[in-house]
N, C-alpha and C. Protein backbone atom coordinates (compact mmCIF):
# COMPACT_ATOMS: atom_id res chain seq x y z
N UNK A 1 21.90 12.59 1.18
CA UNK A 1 21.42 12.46 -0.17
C UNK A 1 20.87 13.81 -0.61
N UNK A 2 21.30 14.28 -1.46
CA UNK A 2 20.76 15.45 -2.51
C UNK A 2 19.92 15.19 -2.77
N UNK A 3 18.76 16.68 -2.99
CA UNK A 3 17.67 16.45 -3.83
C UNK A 3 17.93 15.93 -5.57
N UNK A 4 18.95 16.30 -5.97
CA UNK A 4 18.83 16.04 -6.92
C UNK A 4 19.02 14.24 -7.26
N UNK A 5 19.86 13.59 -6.53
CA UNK A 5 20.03 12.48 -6.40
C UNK A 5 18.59 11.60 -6.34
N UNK A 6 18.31 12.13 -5.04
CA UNK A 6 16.62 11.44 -5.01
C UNK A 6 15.26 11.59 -5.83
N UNK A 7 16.00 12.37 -6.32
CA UNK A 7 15.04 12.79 -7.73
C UNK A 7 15.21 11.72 -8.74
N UNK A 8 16.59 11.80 -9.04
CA UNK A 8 16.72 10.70 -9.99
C UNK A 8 16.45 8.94 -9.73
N UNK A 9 16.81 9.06 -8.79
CA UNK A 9 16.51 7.54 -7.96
C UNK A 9 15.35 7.34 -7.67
N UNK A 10 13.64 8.38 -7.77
CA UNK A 10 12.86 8.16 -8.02
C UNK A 10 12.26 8.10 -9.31
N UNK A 11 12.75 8.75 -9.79
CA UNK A 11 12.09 8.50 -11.24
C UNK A 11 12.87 7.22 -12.15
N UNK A 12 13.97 6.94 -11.37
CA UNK A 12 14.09 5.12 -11.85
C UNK A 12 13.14 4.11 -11.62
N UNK A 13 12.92 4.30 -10.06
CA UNK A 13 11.93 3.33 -9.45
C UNK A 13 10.71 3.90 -10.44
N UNK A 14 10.30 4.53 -10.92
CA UNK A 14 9.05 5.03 -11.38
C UNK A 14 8.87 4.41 -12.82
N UNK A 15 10.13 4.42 -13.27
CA UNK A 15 9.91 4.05 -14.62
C UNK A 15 10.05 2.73 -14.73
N UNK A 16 11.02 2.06 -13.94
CA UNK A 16 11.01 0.52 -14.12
C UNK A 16 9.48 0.03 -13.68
N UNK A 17 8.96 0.74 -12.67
CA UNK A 17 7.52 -0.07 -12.53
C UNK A 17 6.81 0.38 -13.25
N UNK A 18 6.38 1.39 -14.17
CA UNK A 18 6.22 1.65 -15.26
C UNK A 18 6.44 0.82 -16.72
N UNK A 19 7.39 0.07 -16.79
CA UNK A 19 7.64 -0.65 -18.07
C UNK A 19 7.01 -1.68 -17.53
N UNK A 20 7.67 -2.28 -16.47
CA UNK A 20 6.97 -3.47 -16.07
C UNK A 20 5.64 -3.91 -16.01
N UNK A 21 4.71 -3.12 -15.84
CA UNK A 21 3.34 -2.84 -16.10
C UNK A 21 2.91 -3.11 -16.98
N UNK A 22 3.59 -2.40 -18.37
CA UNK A 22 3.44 -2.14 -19.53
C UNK A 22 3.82 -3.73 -20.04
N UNK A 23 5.08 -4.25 -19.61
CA UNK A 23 5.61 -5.75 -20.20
C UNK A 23 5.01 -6.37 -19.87
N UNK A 24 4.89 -7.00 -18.48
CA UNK A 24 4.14 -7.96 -17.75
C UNK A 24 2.61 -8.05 -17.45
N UNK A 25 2.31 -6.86 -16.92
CA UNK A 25 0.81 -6.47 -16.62
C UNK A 25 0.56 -6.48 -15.13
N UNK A 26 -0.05 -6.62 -14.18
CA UNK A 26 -0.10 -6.57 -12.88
C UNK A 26 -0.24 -7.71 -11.93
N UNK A 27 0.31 -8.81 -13.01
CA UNK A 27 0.35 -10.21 -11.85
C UNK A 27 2.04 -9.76 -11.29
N UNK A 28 2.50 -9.27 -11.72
CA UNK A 28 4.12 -9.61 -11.19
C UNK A 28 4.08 -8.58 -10.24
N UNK A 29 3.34 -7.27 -10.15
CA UNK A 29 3.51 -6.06 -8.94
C UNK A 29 2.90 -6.67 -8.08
N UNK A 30 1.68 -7.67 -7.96
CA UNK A 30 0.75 -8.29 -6.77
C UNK A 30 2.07 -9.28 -6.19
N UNK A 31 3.04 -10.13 -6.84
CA UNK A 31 3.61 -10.70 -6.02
C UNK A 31 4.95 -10.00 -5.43
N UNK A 32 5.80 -8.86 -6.12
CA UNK A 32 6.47 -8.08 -5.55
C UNK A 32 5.80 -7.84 -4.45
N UNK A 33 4.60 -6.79 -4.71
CA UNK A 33 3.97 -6.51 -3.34
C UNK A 33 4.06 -7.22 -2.23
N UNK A 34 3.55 -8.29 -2.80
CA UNK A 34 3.81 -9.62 -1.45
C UNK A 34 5.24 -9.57 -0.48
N UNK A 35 6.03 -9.93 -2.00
CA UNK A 35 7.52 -9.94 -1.15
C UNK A 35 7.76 -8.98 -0.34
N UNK A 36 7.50 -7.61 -0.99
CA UNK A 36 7.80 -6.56 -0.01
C UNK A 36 7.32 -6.47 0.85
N UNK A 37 6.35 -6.78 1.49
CA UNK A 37 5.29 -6.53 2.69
C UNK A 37 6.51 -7.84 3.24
N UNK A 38 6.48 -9.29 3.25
CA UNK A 38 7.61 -9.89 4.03
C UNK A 38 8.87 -9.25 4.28
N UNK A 39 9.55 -8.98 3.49
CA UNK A 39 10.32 -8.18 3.90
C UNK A 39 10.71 -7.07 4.78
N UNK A 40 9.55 -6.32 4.53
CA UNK A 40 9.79 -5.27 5.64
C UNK A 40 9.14 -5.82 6.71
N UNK A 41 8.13 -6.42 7.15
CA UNK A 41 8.01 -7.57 8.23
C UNK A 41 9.39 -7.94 8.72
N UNK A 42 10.10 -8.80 8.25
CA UNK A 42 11.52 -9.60 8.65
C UNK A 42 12.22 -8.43 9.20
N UNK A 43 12.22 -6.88 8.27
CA UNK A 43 13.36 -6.43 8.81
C UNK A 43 13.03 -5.44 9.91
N UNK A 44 11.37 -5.51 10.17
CA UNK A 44 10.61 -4.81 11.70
C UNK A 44 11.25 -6.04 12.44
N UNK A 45 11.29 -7.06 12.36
CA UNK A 45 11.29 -8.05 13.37
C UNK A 45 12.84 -7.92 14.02
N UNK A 46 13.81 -7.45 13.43
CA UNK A 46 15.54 -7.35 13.60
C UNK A 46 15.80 -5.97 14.02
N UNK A 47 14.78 -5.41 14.36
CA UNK A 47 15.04 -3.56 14.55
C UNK A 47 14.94 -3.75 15.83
């Protein structure tokens, strides 16, 4: 992966959680959060 690639592919992730913030407010990042913490749990558990 290029820097320039990961550049852009962060500042997606940046901005979608950015709007989302802005749309929703911070109940929906507390339960992403959640998910994600299972998730990467499940996929420590298969490594």
């Amino acid at each position: 992966m290029t820097n320039k690639i990961s550049l852009v592919l962060g500042l997606m992730i940046v901005s979608a959680t950015a709007i989302d913030l802005f749309l929703f407010g911070t109940s929906h990042m507390v339960f992403l959060g959640k998910r994600m913490l299972e998730l990467i749990n499940w996929l420590a558990f298969w490594r």
